[in-house]
C-alpha atoms as a PDB file:
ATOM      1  CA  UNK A   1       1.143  58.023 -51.379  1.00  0.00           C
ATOM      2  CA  UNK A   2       3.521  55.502 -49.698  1.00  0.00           C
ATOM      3  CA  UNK A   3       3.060  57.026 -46.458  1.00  0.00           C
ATOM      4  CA  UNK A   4      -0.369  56.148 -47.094  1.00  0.00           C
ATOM      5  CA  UNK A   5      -0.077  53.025 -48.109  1.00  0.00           C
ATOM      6  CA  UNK A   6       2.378  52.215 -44.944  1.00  0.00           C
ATOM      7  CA  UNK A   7       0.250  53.791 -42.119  1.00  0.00           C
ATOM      8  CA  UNK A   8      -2.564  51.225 -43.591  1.00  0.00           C
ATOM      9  CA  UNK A   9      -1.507  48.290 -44.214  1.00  0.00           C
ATOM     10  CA  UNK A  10      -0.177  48.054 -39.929  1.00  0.00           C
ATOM     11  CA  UNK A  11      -2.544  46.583 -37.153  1.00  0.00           C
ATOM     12  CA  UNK A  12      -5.696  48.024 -36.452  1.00  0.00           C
ATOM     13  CA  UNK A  13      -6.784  48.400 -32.987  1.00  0.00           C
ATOM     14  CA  UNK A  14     -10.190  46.587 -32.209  1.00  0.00           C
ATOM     15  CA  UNK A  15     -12.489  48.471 -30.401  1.00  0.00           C
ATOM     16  CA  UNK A  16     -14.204  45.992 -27.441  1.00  0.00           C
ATOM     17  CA  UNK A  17     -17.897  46.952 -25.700  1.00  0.00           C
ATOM     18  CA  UNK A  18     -18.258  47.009 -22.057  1.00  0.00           C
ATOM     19  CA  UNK A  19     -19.801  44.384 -22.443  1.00  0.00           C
ATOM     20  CA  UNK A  20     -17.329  42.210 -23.983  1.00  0.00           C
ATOM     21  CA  UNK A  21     -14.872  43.051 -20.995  1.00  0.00           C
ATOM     22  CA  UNK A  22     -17.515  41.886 -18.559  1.00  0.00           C
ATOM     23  CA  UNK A  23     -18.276  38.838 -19.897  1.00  0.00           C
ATOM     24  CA  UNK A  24     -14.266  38.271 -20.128  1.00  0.00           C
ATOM     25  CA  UNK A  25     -14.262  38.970 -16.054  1.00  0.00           C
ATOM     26  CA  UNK A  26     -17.155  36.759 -15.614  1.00  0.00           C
ATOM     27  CA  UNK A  27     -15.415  33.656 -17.301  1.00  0.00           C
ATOM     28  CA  UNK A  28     -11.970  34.585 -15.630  1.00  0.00           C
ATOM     29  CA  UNK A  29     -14.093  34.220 -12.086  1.00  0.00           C
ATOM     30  CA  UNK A  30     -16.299  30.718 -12.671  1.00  0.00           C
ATOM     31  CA  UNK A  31     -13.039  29.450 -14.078  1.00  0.00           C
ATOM     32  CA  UNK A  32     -11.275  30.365 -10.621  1.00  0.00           C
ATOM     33  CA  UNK A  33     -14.432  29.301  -8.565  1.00  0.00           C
ATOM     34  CA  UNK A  34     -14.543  25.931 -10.145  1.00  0.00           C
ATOM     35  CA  UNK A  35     -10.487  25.482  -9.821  1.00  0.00           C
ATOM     36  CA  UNK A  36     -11.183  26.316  -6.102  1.00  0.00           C
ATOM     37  CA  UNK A  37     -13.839  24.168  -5.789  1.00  0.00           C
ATOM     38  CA  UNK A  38     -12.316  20.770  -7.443  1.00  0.00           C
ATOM     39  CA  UNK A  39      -9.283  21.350  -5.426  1.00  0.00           C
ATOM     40  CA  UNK A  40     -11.259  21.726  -2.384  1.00  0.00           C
ATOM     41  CA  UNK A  41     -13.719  18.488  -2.915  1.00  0.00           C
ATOM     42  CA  UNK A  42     -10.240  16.476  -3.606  1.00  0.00           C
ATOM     43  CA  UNK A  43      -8.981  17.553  -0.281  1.00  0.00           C
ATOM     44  CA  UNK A  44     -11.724  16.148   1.624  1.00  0.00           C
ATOM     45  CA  UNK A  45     -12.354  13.254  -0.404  1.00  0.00           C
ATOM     46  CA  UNK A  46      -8.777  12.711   0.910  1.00  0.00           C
ATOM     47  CA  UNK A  47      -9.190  13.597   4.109  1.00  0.00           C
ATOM     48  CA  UNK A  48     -12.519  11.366   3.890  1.00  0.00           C
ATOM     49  CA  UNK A  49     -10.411   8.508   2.647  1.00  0.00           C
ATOM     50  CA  UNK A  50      -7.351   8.750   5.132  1.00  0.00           C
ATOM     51  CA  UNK A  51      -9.983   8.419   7.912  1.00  0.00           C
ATOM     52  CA  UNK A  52     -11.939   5.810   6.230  1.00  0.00           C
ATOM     53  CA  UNK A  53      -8.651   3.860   6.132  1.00  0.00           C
ATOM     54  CA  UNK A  54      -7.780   4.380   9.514  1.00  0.00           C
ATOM     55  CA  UNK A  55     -10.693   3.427  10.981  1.00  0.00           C
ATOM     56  CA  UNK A  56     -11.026   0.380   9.183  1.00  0.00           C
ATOM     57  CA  UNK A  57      -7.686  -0.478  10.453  1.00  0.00           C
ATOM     58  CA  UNK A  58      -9.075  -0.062  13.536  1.00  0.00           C
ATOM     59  CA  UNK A  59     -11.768  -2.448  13.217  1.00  0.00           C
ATOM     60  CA  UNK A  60     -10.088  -5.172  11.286  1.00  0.00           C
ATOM     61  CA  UNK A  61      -9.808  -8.106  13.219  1.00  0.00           C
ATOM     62  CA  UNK A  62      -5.898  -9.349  13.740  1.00  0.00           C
ATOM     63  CA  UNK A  63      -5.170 -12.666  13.862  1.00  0.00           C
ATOM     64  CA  UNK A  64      -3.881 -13.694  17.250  1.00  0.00           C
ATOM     65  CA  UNK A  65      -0.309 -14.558  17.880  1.00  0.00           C
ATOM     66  CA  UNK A  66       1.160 -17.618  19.427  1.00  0.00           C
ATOM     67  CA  UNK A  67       4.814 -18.205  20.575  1.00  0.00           C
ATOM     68  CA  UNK A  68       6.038 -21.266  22.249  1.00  0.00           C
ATOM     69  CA  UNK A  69       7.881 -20.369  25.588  1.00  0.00           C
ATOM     70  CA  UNK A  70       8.566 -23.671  27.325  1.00  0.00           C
ATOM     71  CA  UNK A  71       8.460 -27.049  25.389  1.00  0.00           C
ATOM     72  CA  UNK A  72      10.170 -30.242  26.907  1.00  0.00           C
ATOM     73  CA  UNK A  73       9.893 -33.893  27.564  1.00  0.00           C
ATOM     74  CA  UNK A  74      12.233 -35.297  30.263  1.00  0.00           C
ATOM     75  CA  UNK A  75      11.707 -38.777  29.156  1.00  0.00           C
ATOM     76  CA  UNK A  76      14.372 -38.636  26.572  1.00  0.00           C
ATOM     77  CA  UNK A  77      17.381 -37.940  29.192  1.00  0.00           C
ATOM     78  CA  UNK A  78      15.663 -40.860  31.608  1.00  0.00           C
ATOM     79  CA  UNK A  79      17.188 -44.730  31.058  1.00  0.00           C
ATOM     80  CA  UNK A  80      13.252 -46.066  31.481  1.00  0.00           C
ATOM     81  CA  UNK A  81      11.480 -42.537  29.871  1.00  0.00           C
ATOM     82  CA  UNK A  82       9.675 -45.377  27.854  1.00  0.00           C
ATOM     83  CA  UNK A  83       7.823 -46.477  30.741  1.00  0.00           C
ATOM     84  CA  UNK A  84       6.124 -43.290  31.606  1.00  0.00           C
ATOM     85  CA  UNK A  85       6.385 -40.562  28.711  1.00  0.00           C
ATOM     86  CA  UNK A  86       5.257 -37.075  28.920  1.00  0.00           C
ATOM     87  CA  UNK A  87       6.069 -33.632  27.223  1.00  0.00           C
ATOM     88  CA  UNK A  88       4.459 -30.799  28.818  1.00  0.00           C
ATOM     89  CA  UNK A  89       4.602 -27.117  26.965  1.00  0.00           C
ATOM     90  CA  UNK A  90       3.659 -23.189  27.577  1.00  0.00           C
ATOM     91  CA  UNK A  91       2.301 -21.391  24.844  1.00  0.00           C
ATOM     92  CA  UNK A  92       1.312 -17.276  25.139  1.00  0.00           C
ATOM     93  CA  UNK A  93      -1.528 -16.373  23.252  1.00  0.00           C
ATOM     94  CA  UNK A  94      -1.806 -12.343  22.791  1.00  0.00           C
ATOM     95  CA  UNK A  95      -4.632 -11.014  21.269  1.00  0.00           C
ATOM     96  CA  UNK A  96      -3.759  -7.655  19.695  1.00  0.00           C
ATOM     97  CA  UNK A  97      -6.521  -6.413  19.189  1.00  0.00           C
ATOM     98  CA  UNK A  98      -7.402  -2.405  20.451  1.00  0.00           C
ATOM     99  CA  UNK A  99     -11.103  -2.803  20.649  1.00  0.00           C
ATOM    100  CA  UNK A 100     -12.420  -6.590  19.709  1.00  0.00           C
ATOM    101  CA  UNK A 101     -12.377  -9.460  21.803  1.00  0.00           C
ATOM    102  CA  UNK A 102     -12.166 -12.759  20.913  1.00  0.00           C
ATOM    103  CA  UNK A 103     -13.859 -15.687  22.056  1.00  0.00           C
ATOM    104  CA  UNK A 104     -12.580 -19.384  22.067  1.00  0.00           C
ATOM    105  CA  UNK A 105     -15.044 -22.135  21.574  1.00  0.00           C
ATOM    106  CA  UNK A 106     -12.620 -24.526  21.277  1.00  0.00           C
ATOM    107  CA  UNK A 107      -8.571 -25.465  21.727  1.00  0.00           C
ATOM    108  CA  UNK A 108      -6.727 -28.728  20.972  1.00  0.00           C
ATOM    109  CA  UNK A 109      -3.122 -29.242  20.666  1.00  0.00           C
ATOM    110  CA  UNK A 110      -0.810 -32.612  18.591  1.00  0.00           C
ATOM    111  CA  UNK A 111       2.353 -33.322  19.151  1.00  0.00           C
ATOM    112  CA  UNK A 112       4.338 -34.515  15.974  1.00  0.00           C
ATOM    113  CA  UNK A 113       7.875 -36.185  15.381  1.00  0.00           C
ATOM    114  CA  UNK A 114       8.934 -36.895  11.803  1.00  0.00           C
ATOM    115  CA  UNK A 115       5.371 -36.020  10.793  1.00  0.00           C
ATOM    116  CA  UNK A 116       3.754 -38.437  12.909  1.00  0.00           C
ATOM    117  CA  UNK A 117       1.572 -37.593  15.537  1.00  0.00           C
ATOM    118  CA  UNK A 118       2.498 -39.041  18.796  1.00  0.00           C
ATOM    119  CA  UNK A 119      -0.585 -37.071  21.122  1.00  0.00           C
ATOM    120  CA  UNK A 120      -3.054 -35.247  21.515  1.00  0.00           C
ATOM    121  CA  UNK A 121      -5.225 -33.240  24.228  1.00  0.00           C
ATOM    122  CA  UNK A 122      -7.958 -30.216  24.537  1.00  0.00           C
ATOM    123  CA  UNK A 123      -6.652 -27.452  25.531  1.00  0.00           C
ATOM    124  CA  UNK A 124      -8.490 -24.668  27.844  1.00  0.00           C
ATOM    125  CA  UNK A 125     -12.302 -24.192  28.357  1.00  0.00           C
ATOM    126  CA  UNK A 126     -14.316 -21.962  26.357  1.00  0.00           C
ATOM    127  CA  UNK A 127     -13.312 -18.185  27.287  1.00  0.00           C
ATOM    128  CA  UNK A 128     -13.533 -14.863  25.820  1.00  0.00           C
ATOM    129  CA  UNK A 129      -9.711 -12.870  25.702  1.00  0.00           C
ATOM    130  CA  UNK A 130     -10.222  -9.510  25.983  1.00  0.00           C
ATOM    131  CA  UNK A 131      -8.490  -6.746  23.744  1.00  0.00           C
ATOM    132  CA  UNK A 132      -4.682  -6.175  24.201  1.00  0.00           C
ATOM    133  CA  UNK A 133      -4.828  -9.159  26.406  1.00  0.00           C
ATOM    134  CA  UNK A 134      -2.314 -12.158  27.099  1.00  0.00           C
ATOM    135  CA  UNK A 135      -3.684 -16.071  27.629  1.00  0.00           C
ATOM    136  CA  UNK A 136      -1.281 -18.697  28.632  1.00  0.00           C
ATOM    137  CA  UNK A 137      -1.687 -22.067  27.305  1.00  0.00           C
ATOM    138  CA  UNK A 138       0.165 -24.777  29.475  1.00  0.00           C
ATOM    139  CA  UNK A 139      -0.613 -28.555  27.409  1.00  0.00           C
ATOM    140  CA  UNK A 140       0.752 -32.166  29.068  1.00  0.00           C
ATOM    141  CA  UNK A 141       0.537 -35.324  27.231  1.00  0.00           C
ATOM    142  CA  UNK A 142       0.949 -38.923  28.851  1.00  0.00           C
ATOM    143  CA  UNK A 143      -0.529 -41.909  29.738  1.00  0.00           C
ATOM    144  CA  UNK A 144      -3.709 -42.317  27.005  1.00  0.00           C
ATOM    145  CA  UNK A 145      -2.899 -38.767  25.246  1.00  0.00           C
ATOM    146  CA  UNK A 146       0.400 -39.824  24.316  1.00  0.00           C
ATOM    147  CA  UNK A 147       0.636 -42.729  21.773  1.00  0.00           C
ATOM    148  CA  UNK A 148       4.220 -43.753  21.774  1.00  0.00           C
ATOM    149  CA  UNK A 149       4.936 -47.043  20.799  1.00  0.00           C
ATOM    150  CA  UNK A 150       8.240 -48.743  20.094  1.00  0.00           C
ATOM    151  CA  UNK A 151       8.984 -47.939  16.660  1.00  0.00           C
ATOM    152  CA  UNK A 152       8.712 -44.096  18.119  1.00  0.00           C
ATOM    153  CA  UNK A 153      10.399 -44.567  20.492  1.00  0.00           C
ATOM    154  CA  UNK A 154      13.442 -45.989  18.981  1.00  0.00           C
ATOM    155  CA  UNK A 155      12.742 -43.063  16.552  1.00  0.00           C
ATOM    156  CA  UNK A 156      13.139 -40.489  19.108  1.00  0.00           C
ATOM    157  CA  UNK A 157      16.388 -41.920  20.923  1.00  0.00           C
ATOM    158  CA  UNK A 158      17.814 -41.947  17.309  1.00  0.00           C
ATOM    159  CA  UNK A 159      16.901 -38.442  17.112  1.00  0.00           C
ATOM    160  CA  UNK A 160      18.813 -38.468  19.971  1.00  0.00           C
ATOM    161  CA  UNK A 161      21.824 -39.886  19.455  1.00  0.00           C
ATOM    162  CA  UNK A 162      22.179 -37.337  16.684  1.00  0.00           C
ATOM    163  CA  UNK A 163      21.758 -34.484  19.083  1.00  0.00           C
ATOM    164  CA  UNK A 164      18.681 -32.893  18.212  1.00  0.00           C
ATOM    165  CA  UNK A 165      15.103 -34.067  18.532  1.00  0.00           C
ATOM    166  CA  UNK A 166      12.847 -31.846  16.761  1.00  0.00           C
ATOM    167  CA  UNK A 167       8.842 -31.881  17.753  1.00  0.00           C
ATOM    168  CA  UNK A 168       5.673 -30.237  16.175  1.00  0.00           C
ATOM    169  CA  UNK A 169       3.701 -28.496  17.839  1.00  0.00           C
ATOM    170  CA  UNK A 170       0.179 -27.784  16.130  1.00  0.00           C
ATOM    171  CA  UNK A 171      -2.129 -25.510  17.744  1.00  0.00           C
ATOM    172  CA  UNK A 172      -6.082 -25.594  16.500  1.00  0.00           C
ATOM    173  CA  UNK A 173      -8.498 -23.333  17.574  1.00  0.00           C
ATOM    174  CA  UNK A 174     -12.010 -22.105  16.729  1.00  0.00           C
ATOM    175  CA  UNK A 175     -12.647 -18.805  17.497  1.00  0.00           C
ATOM    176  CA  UNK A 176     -15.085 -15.835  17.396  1.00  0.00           C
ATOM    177  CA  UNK A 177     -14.182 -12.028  16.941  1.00  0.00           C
ATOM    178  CA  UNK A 178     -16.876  -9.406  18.585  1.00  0.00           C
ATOM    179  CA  UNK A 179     -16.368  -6.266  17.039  1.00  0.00           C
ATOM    180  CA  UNK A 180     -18.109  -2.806  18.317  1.00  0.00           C
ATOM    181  CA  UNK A 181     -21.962  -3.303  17.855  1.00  0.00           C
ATOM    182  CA  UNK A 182     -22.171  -6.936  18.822  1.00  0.00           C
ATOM    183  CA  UNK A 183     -21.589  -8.583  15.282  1.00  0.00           C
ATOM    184  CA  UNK A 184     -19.006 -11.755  15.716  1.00  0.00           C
ATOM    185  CA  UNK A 185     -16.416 -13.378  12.790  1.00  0.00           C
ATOM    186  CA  UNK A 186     -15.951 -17.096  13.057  1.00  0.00           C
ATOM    187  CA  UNK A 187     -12.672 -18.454  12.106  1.00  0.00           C
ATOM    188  CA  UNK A 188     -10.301 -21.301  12.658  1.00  0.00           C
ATOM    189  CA  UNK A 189      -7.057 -21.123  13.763  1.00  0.00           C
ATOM    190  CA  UNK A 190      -4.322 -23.599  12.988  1.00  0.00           C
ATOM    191  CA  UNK A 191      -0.652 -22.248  14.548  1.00  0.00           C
ATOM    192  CA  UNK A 192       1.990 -24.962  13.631  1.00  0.00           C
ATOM    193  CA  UNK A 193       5.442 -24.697  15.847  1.00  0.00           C
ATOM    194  CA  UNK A 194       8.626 -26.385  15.157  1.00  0.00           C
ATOM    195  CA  UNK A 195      10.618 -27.469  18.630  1.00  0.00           C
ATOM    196  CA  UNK A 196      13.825 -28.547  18.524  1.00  0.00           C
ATOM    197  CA  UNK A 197      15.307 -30.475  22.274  1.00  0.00           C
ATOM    198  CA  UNK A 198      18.815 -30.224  21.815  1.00  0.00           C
ATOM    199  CA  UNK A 199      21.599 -32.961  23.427  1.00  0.00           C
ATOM    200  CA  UNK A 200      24.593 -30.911  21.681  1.00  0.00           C
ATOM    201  CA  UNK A 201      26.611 -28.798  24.143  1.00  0.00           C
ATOM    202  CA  UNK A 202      27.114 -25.207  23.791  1.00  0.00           C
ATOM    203  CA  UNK A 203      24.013 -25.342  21.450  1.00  0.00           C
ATOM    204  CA  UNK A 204      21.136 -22.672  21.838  1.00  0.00           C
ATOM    205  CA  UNK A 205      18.093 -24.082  20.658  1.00  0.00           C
ATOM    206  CA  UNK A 206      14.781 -21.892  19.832  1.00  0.00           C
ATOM    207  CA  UNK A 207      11.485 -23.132  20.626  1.00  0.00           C
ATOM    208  CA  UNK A 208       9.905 -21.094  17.656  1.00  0.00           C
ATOM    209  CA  UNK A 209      11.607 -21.633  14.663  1.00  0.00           C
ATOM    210  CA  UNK A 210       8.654 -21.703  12.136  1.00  0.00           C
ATOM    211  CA  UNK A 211       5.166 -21.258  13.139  1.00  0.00           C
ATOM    212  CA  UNK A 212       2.613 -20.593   9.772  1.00  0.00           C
ATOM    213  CA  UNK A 213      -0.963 -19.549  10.445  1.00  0.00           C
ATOM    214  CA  UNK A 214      -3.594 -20.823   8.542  1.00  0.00           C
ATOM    215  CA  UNK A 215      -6.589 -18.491   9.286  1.00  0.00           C
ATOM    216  CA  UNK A 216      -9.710 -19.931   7.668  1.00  0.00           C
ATOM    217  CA  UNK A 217     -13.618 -18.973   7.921  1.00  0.00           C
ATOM    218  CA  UNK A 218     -15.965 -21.388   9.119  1.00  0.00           C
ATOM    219  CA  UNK A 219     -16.375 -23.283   6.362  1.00  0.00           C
ATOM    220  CA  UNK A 220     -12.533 -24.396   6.180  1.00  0.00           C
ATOM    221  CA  UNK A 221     -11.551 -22.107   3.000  1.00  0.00           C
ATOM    222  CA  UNK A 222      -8.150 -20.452   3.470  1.00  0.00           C
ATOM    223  CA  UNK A 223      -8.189 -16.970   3.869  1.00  0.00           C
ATOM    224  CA  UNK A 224      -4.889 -15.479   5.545  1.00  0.00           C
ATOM    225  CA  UNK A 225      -1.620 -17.770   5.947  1.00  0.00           C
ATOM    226  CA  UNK A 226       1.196 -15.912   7.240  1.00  0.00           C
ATOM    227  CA  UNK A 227       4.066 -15.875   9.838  1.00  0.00           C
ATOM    228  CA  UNK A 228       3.839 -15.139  13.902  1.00  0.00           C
END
């Protein structure tokens, strides 16, 4: 009687249909063939993506850089440099660009000295740079393009006196990008330079200390402003 009672109250096997276990199978492989083919579509979306990314680097136009190489104005070391002024400068202009050119409608440069500008000139015809490309800029003010008078001048030689002169050099441009296909991005350029002529001994002066970009659309609104 308890033997009985023992051998049924334990688990009962369940019986399963053929069909059961192949429905079971069936679910096991959609499951898999879905996993597989998620983790595929990720992959190239990825893949898709990465080059996506890469070739809008690619196309993206850079801003072009500007250093200051050469930057001087004798005048300042000369007992009558009032009389005849002139500060003459060499500026490189690299576009880095792999594959879009850029074209220059238009180049002036200002000289400034304690915020003041003191001249001005064009600079350069209209050209086209091409890609990976180096333009040299050379500017000379005097005579009408250089407005020094003598409250700047006594300005300067006090400068002067102190041992440093320090000049800004402001760089503005209107330029065109042509990008694969013939389409074109107008922007304007403004590259400000900080030059420093030095009377100190001993003292190594850079040409480039600070030069922000402002890199605007045509219509003047500020869209990039960073650091050469």
């Amino acid at each position: 009687m308890s033997s009985q009672a023992t051998r049924g109250s334990g688990p009962t096997k369940q019986h399963h249909t053929p069909r059961y276990y192949a429905h079971r199978v069936h679910e096991s492989l959609t499951t898999r063939v879905s996993k597989f083919l998620c983790t595929l579509f990720l992959a190239l979306l990825l893949v898709v993506g990465v080059i996506c990314f890469i070739v809008w680097l690619s196309l993206r136009p850079h801003r072009p850089r500007f250093h200051v190489r050469d930057f001087s104005m004798p005048a300042l070391s000369q007992e009558t440099g009032f009389e005849n002024p002139e500060i003459s400068f060499n500026v490189s202009d690299r576009n880095p660009n792999q594959h879009i050119g850029i074209y220059y409608d238009s180049m002036d440069g200002s000289v400034y000295h304690r915020d003041r500008r003191i001249g001005a000139t064009p600079l350069l015809f209209p050209f086209y740079q091409e890609p990976k490309n180096t333009t040299w800029v050379f500017g000379q003010l005097s005579g009408d393009t250089l407005a020094i008078n003598n409250n700047s001048w006594n300005n300067l030689m006090f400068d002067r006196a102190m041992g440093m002169v320090v000049f800004r050099l402001e760089l503005t441009a209107t330029i065109r990008f042509k990008k694969l296909g013939g389409s074109t991005v107008v922007a304007k350029v403004v590259v400000a330079c900080d030059n420093c002529v030095s009377f100190q001994p001993h003292h190594c002066c850079q040409y480039l200390i600070a030069a922000p970009v402002e890199f605007a659309n045509a219509s003047g609104t500020m869209r990039k402003r960073t650091y050469v």
